[in-house]
Protein backbone atom coordinates (compact mmCIF):
# COMPACT_ATOMS: atom_id res chain seq x y z
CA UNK A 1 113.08 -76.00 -32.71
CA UNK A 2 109.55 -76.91 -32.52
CA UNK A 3 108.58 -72.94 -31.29
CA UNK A 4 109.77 -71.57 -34.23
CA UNK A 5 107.53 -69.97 -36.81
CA UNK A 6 108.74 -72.48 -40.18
CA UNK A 7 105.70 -71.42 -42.04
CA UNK A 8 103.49 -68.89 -40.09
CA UNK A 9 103.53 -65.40 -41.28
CA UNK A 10 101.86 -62.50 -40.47
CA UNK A 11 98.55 -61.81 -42.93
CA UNK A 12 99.47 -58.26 -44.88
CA UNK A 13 96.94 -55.56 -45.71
CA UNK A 14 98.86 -52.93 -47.58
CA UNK A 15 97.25 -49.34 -48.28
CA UNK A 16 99.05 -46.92 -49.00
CA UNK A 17 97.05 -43.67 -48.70
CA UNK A 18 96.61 -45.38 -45.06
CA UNK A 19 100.10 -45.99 -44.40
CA UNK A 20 101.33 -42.18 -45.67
CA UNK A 21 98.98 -41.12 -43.27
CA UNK A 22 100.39 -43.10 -40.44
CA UNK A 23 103.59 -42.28 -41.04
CA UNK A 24 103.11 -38.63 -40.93
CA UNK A 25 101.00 -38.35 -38.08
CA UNK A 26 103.78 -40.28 -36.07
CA UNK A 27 106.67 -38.12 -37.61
CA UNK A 28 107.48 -34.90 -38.84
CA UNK A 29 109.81 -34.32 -41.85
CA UNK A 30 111.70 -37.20 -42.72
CA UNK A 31 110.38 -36.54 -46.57
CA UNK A 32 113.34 -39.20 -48.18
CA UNK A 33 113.09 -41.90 -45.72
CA UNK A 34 109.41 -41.96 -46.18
CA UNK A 35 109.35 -41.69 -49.57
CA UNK A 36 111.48 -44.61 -49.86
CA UNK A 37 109.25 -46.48 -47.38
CA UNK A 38 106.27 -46.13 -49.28
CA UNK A 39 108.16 -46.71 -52.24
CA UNK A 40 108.50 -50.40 -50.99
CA UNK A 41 105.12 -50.83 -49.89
CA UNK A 42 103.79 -50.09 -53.71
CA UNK A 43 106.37 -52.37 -54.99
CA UNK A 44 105.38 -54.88 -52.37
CA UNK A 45 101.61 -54.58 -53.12
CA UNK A 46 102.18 -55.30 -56.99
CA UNK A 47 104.91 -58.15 -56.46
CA UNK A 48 103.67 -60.04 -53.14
CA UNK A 49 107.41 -62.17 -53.37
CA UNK A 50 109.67 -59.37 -52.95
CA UNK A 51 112.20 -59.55 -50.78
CA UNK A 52 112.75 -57.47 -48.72
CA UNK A 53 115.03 -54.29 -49.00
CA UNK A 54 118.34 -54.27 -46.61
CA UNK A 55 117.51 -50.35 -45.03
CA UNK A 56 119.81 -48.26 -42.82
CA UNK A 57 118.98 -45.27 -41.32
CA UNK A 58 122.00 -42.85 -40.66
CA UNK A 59 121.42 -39.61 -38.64
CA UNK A 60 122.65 -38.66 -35.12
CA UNK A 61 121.32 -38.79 -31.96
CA UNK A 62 117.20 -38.12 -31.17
CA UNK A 63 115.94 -37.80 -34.56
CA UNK A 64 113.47 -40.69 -34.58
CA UNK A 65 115.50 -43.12 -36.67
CA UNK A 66 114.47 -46.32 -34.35
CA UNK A 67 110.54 -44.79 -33.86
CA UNK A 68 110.24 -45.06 -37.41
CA UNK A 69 110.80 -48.70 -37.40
CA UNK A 70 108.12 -49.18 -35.24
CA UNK A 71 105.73 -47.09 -37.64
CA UNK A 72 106.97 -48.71 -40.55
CA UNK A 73 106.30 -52.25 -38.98
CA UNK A 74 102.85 -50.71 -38.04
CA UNK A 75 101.79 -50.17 -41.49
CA UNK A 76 102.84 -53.01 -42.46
CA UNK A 77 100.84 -54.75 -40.42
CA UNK A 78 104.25 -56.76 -39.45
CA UNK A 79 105.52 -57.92 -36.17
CA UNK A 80 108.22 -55.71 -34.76
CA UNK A 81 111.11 -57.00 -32.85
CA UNK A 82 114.71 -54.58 -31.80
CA UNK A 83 117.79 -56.07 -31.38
CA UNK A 84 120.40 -53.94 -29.78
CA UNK A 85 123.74 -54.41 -31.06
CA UNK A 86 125.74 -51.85 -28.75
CA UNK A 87 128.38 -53.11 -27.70
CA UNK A 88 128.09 -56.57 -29.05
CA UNK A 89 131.83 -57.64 -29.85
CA UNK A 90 130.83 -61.98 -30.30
CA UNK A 91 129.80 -63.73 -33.01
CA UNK A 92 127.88 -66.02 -31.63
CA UNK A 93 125.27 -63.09 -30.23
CA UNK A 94 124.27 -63.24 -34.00
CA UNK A 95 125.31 -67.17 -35.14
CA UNK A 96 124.13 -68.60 -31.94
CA UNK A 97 126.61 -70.98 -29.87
CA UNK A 98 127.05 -74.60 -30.43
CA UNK A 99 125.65 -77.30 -28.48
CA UNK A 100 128.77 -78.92 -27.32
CA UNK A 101 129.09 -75.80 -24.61
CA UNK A 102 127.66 -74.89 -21.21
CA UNK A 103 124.70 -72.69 -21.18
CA UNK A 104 124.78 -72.48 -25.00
CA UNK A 105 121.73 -70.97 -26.76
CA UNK A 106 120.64 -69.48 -30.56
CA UNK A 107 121.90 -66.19 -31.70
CA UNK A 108 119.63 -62.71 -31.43
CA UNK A 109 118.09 -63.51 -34.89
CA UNK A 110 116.59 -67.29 -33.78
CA UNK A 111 115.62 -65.80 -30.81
CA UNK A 112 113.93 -62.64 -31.76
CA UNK A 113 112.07 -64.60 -34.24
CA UNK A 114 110.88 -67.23 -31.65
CA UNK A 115 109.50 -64.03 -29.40
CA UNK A 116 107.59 -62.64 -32.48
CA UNK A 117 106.03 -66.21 -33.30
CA UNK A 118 106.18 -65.25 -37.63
CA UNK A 119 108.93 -65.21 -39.63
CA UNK A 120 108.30 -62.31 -41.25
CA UNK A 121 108.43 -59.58 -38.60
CA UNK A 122 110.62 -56.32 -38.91
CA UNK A 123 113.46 -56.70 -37.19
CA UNK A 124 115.42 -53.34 -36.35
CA UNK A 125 119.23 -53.68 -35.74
CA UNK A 126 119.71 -50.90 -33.69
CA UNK A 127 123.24 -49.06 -33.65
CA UNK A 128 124.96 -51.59 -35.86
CA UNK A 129 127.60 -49.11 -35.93
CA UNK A 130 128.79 -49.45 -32.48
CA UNK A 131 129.90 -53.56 -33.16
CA UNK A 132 133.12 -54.10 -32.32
CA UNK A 133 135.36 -57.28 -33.36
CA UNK A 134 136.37 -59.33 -29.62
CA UNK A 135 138.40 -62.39 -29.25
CA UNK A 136 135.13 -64.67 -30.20
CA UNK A 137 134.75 -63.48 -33.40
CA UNK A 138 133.76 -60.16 -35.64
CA UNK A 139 130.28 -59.52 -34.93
CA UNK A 140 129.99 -58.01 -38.35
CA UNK A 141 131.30 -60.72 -40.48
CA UNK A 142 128.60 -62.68 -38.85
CA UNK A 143 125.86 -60.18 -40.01
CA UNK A 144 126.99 -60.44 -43.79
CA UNK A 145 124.93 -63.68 -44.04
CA UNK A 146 122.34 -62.47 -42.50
CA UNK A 147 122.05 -59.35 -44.21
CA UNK A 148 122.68 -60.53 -48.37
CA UNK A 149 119.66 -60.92 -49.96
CA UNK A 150 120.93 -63.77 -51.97
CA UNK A 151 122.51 -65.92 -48.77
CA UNK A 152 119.97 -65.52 -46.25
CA UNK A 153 117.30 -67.78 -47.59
CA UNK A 154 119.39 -70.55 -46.32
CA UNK A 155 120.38 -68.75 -43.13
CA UNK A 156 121.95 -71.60 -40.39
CA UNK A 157 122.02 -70.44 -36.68
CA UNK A 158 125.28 -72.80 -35.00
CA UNK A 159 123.14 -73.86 -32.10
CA UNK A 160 119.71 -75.25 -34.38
CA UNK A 161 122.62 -76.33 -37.60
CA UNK A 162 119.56 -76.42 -39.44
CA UNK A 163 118.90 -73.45 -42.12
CA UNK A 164 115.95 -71.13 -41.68
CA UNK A 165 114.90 -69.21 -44.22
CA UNK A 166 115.32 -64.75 -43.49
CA UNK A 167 114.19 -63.92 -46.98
CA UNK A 168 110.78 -63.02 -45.63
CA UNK A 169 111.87 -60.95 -42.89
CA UNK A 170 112.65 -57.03 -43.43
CA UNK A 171 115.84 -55.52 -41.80
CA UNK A 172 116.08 -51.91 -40.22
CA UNK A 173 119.25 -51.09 -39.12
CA UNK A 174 119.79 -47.79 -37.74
CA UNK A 175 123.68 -46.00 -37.06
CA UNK A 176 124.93 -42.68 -36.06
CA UNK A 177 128.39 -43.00 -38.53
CA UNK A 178 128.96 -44.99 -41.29
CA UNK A 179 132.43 -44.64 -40.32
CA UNK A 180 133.20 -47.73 -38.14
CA UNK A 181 130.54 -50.00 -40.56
CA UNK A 182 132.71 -52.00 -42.35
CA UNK A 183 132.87 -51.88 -46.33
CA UNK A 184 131.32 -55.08 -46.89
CA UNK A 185 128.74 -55.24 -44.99
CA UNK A 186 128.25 -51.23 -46.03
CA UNK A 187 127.70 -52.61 -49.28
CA UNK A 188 124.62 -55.13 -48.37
CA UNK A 189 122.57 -52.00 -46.72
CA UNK A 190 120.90 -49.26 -48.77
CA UNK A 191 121.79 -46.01 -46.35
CA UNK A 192 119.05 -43.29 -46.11
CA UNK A 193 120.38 -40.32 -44.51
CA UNK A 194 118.13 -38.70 -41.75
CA UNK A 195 119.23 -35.59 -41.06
CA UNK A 196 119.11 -33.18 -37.74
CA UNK A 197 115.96 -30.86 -37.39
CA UNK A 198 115.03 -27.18 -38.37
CA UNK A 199 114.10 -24.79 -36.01
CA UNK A 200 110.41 -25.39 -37.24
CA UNK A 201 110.68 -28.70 -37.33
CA UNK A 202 111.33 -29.11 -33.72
CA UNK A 203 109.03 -26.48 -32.80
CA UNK A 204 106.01 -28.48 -34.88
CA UNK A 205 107.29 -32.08 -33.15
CA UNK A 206 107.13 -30.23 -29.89
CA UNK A 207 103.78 -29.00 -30.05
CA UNK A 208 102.29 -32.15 -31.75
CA UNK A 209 103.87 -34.73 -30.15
CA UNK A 210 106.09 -33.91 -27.02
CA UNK A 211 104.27 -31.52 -24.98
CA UNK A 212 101.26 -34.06 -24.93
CA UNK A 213 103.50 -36.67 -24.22
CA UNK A 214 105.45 -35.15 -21.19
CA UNK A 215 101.61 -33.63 -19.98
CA UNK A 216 100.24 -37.47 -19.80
CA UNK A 217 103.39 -38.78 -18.47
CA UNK A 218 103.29 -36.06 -15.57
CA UNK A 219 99.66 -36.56 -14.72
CA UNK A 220 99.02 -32.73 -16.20
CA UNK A 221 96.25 -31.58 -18.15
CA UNK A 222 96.39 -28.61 -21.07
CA UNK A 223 93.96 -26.86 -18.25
CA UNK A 224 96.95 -26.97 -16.19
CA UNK A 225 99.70 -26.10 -18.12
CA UNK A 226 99.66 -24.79 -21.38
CA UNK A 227 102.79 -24.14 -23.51
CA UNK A 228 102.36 -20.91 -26.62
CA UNK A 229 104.44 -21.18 -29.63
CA UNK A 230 107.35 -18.39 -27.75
CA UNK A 231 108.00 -20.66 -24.84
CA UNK A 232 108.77 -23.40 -27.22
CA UNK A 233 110.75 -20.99 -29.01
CA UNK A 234 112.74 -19.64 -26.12
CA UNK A 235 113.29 -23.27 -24.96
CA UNK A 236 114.89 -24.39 -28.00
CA UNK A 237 116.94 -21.09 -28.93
CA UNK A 238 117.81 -21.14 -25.33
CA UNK A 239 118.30 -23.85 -23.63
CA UNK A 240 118.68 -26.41 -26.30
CA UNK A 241 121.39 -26.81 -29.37
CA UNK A 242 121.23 -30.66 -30.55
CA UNK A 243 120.69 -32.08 -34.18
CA UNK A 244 117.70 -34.06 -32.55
CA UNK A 245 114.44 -33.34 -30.21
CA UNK A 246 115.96 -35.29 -26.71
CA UNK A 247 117.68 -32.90 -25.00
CA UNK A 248 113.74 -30.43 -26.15
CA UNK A 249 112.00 -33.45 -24.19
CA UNK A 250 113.78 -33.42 -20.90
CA UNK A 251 113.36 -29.46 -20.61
CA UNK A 252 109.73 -30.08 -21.64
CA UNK A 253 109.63 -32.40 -19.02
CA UNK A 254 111.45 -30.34 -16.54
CA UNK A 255 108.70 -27.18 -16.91
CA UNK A 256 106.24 -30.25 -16.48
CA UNK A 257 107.60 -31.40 -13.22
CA UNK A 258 108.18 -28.04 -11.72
CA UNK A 259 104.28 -27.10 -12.81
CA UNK A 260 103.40 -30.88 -10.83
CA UNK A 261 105.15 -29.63 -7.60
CA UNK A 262 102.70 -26.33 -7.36
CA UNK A 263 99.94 -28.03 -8.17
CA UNK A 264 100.15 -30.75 -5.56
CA UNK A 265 101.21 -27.92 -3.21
CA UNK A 266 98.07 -26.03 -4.31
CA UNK A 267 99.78 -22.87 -4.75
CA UNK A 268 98.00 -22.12 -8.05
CA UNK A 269 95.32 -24.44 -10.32
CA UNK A 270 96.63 -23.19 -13.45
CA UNK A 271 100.11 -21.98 -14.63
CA UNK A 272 100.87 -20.51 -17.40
CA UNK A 273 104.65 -21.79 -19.19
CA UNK A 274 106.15 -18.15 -19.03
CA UNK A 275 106.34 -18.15 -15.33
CA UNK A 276 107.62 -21.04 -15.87
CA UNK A 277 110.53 -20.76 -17.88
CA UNK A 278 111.25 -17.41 -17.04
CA UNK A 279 112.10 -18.92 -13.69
CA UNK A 280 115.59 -20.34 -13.86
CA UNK A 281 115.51 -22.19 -10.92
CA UNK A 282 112.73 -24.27 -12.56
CA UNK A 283 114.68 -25.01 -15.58
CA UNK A 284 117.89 -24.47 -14.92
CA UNK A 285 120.51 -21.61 -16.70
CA UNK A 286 120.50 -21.03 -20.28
CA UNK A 287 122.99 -23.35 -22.04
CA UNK A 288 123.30 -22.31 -24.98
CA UNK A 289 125.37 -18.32 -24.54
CA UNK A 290 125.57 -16.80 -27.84
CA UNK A 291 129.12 -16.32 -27.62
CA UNK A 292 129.91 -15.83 -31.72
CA UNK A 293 130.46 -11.98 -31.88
CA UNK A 294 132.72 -11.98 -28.61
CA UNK A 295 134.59 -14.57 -29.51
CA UNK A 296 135.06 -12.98 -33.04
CA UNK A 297 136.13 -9.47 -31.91
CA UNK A 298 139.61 -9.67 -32.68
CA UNK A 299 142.43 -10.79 -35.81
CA UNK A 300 142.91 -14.57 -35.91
CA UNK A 301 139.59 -16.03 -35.21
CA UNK A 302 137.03 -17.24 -37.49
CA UNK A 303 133.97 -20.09 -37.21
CA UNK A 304 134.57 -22.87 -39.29
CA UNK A 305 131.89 -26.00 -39.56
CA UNK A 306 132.21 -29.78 -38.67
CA UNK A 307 129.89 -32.58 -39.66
CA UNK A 308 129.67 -35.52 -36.74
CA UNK A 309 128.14 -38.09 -35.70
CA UNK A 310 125.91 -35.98 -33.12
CA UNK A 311 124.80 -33.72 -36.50
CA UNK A 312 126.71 -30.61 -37.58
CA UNK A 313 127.84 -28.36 -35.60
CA UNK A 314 130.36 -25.02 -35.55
CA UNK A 315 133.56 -25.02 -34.51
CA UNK A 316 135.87 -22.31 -33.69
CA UNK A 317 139.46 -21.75 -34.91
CA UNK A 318 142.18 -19.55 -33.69
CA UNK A 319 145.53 -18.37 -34.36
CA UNK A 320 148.29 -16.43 -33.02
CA UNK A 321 151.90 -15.34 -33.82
CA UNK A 322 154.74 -15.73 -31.26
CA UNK A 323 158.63 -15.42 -31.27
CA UNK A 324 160.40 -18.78 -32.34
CA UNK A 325 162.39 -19.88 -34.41
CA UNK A 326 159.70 -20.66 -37.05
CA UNK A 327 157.78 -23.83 -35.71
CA UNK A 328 153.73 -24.14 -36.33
CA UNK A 329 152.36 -25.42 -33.48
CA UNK A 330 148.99 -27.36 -34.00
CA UNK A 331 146.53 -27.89 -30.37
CA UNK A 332 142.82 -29.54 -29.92
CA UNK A 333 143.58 -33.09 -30.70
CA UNK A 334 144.11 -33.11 -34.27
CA UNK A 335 143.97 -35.86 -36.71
CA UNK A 336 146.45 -36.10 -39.74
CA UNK A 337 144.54 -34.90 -42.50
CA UNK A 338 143.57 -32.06 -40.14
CA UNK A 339 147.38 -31.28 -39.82
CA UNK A 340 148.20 -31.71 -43.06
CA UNK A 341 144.81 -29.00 -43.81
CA UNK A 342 147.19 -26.85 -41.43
CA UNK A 343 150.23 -27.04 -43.16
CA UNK A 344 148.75 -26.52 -46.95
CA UNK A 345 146.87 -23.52 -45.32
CA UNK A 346 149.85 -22.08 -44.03
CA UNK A 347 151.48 -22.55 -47.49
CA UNK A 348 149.07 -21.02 -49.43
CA UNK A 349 149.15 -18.06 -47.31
CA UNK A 350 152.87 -17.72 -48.19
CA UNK A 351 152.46 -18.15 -52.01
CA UNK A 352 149.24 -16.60 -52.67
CA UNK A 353 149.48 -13.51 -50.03
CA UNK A 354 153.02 -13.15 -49.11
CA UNK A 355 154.60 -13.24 -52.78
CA UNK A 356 156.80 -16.23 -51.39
CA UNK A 357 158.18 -14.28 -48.40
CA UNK A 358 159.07 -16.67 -45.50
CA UNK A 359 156.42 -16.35 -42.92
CA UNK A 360 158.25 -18.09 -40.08
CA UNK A 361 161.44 -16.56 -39.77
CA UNK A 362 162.25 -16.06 -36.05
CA UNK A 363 158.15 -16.88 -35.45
CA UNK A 364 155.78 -19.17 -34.40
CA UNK A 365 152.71 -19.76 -35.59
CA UNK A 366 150.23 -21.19 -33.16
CA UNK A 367 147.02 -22.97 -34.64
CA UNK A 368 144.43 -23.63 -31.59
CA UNK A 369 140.86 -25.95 -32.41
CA UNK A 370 138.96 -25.15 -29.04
CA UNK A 371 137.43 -27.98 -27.18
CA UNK A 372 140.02 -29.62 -27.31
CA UNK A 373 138.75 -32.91 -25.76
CA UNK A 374 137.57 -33.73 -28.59
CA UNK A 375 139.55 -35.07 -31.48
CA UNK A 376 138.93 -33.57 -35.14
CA UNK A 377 139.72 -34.76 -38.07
CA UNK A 378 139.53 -34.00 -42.41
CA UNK A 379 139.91 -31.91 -45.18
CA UNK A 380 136.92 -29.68 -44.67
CA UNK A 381 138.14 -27.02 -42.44
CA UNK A 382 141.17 -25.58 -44.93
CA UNK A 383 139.20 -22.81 -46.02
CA UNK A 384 138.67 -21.75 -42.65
CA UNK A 385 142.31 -22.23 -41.42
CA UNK A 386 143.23 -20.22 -44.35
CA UNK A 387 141.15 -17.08 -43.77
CA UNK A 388 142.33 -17.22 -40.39
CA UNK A 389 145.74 -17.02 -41.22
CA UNK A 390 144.85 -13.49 -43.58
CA UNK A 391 143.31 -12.47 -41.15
CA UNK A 392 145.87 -12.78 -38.36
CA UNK A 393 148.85 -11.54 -40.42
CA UNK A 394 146.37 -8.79 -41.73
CA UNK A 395 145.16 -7.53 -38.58
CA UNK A 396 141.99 -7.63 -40.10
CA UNK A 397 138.64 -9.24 -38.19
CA UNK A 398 136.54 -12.00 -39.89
CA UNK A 399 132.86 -10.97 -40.27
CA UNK A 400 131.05 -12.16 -36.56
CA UNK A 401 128.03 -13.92 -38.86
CA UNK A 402 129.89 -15.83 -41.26
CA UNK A 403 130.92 -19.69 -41.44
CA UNK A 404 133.06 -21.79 -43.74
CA UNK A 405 133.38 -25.11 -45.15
CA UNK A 406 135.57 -25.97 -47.77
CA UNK A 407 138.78 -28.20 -48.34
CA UNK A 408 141.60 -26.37 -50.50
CA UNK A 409 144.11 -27.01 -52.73
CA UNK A 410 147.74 -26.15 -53.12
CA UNK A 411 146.72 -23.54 -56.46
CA UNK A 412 143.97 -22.01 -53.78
CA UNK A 413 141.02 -24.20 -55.41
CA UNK A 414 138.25 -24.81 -53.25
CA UNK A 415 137.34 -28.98 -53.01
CA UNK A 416 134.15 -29.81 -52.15
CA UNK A 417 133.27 -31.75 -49.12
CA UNK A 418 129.98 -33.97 -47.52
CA UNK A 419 127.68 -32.93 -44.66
CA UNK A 420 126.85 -29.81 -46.16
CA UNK A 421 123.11 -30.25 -44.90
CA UNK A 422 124.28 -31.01 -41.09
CA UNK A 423 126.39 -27.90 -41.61
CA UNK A 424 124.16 -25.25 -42.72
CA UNK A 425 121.89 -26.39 -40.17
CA UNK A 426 124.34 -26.04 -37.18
CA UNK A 427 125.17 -22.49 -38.69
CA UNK A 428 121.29 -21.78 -38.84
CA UNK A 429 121.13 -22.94 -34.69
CA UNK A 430 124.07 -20.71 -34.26
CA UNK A 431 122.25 -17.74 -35.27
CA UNK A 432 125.14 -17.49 -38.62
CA UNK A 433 123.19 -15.69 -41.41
CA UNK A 434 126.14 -16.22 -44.13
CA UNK A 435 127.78 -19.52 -44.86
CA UNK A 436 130.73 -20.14 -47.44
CA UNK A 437 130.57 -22.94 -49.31
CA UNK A 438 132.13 -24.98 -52.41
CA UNK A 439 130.78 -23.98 -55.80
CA UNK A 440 130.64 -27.64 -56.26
CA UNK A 441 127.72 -28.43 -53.21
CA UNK A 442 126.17 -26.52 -54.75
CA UNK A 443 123.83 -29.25 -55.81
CA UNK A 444 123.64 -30.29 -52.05
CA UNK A 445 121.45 -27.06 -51.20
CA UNK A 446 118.45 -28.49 -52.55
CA UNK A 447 118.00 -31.12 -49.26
CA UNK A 448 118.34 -27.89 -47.35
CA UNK A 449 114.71 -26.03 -46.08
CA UNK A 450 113.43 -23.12 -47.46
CA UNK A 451 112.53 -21.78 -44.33
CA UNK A 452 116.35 -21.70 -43.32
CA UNK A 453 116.97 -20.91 -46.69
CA UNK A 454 115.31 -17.37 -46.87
CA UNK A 455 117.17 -16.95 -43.27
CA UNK A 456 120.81 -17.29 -44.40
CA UNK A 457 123.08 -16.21 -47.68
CA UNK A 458 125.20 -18.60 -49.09
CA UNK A 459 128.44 -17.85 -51.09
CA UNK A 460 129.58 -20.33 -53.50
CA UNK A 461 132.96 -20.50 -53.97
CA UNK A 462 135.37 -21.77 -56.25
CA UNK A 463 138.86 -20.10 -55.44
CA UNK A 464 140.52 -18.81 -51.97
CA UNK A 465 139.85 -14.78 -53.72
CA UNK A 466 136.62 -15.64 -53.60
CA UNK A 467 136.64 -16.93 -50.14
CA UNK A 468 138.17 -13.54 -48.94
CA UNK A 469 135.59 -10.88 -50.45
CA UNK A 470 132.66 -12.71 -48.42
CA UNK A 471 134.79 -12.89 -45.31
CA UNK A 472 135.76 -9.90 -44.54
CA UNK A 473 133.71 -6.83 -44.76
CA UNK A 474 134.35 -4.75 -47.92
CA UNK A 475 136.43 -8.06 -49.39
CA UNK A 476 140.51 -8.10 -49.17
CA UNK A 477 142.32 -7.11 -51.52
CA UNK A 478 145.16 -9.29 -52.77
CA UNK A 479 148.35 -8.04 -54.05
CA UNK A 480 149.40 -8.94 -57.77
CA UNK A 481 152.56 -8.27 -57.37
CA UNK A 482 154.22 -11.66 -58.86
CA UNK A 483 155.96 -14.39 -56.44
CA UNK A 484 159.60 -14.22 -55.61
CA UNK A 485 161.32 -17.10 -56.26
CA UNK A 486 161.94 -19.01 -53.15
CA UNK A 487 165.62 -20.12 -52.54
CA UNK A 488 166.29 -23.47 -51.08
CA UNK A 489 167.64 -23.57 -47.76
CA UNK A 490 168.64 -27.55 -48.42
């Protein structure tokens, strides 16, 4: 108890011209986050009691969401401490365990604050969505204390049961999903959306800041190895298709270890990267085929887009007709409101396209989600199951460079639905140069870059007609002949 920093704080020396530079020499992009960061830092300079501001940093995999924590504590002039709660399915990692039991110690927060020696460091809770209630206790009930502005002044860790006061100290807690955080303690975090990279982006990161990297790391000088802006390019159009920059560092890093082998071998002083990658036995096959315009060669198919936890990406959908006796047959481990997306599609199709004419007499109708290991779930991807249905009963093929998002409604409406930066950037990586969207995101195209921008056409939708023209080259037209009245077969 003694070890514990009571009063001692670390001194601060806030400048903000300083700390904008900082923060954009260590990171590209990122424009909200650091906006909001330095937002803090002005507030903190004018009002030295604030407390401080509960932040979480949602984004998928590689994009620099626990780096920045580091920078942030860095101009700060704060002591920075991580505290990984992967996995972490007991309370008492976070309360601490009482004294009454064997080999009982304080909980992550006492201790990471007796390793810093201050009590106001910044701590970063790293994947705080990945807690997991055990049969000790919910991890995350635990963490509403510590994470309410107006509780944790008076913070009491079970194995000290004396309160120490967290008021000073600035959370960072990073997730991939806010899915699995529960509501409440949701509600104590401010979120701050970091989204997946351009193109440019990740070519700017990977000339400014991983190529060096992977050269010191591999004991190679620029003399040595030298990578031009197309060998970055062909790496990442090639070989790389990820919302973040990891899976750009290990093929960096690959080149740099192949380039290490010759040079200790003294087959050449100085390689240049196009030998390099050109070789595939250096870097391995090119993993990312561009597959769209087979794929989309025939009635039936059409490229839908999916917002996860890894960052957008596309996602095929397929359909075909076979004799039944009038089932629809749903495959790629669906979720409900997935299904249900199915079904309404299917509907719609029958009302809007077929006058009312049962579709499913003596057929079956066979809805297939490829990659089917992985399950799929929501609204979003009506509009897509919906043009694939036209265009299967049609015979008619859905344009090769054109994706969809939407959720629909019963009267054809199109809904509008979230991710639609993650999205359009997916269908940017994919080499799409149209997207379909809801009228109503349409305010969500301003987070979007203009570089991708001037790249790709966007139709804004508002009805399934609409949805049709864009898809199908020289639009569809739709019957007016009015709907036949549908006798019940009850």
């Amino acid at each position: 108890m003694t070890e514990l920093p009571w009063s001692k704080q670390s001194p601060e020396v806030i400048d903000i011209n300083k700390s904008r530079k900082d923060l954009d020499a260590d990171h590209y992009g990122m424009d909200k986050l650091k906006k909001r960061v330095l937002e803090y830092l002005a507030v903190r300079q004018l009002k030295n009691e604030l407390k401080g501001p509960i932040l979480c940093f949602v984004g998928p995999p590689g994009v620099g969401k626990t780096s920045v924590g580091r920078s942030i504590a860095k101009s700060l002039g704060r002591e920075f401490h991580r505290i990984s709660l992967g996995g972490v399915c007991d309370q008492s990692d976070i309360r601490g365990h009482r004294r009454t039991y064997i080999g009982s110690m304080p909980g992550r927060i006492i201790q990471g604050l007796k390793t810093v020696g201050v009590n106001n460091p910044v701590f970063l809770l790293d994947e705080i969505d990945k807690m997991s209630p055990g049969i000790h206790g919910d991890p995350s009930a635990a963490l509403l204390e510590v994470l309410d502005p107006e509780q944790n002044c008076n913070f009491t860790d079970h194995y000290l049961n004396v309160p120490f006061d967290l008021s000073q100290v600035l959370f960072i807690a990073t997730a991939n999903t806010i899915n699995t955080i529960p509501p409440a303690l949701l509600d104590r975090m401010e979120i701050i959306t970091v989204p997946g990279y351009t193109h440019d982006e990740k070519e700017n990161i990977a000339r400014n800041h991983l190529v060096p990297k992977q050269l010191k790391e591999h004991g190679l000088t620029p003399d040595v190895l030298q990578f031009t802006d197309e060998a970055i390019r062909t790496i990442i159009s090639k070989y790389t298709r990820e919302a973040g920059v990891r899976g750009l560092e290990r093929k960096i890093g690959a080149v740099c270890r192949a380039v290490a082998v010759k040079v200790v071998e003294k087959q050449s002083s100085v390689l240049k990267e196009s030998s390099v990658i050109e070789n595939q036995k250096r870097i391995g096959r090119n993993e990312v085929p561009h597959e769209v315009t087979g794929r989309l060669g025939q009635p039936g198919v059409a490229v839908g887009l999916a917002w996860t936890s890894a960052g957008g990406q596309i996602m095929y959908v397929e359909a075909t007709k076979i004799e039944g006796d009038g089932q629809l047959i749903l495959t790629g481990q669906l979720g409900s409101v997935m299904k249900e997306s199915a079904q309404l599609a299917l509907n719609l199709y029958g009302i809007k396209i077929n006058n009312g004419v049962d579709l499913m007499e003596g057929t079956d109708i066979h809805i297939h989600f490829p990659a089917g290991a992985v399950g799929k779930d929501g609204p979003s991807a009506g509009v897509t199951i919906f043009t694939v249905l036209v265009s299967l009963f049609s015979g008619r093929i859905v344009r090769s460079d054109v994706a969809m998002t939407g959720e629909i409604t019963l009267r054809g409406l199109i809904l509008p639905v979230g991710g639609i930066k993650e999205k359009v950037l997916a269908a940017h990586r994919a080499g799409m140069r149209s997207v379909i969207l809801p009228s109503r995101n349409e305010k969500d195209l301003v987070e979007i870059p203009q570089t991708v921008k001037n790249d790709m056409n966007f139709y804004l939708c508002s009805h399934v007609d609409e949805v049709l023209q864009a898809a199908f080259d020289g639009g569809f037209v739709i019957s007016s002949k009015p709907a036949e009245h549908i006798k019940s077969k009850l």
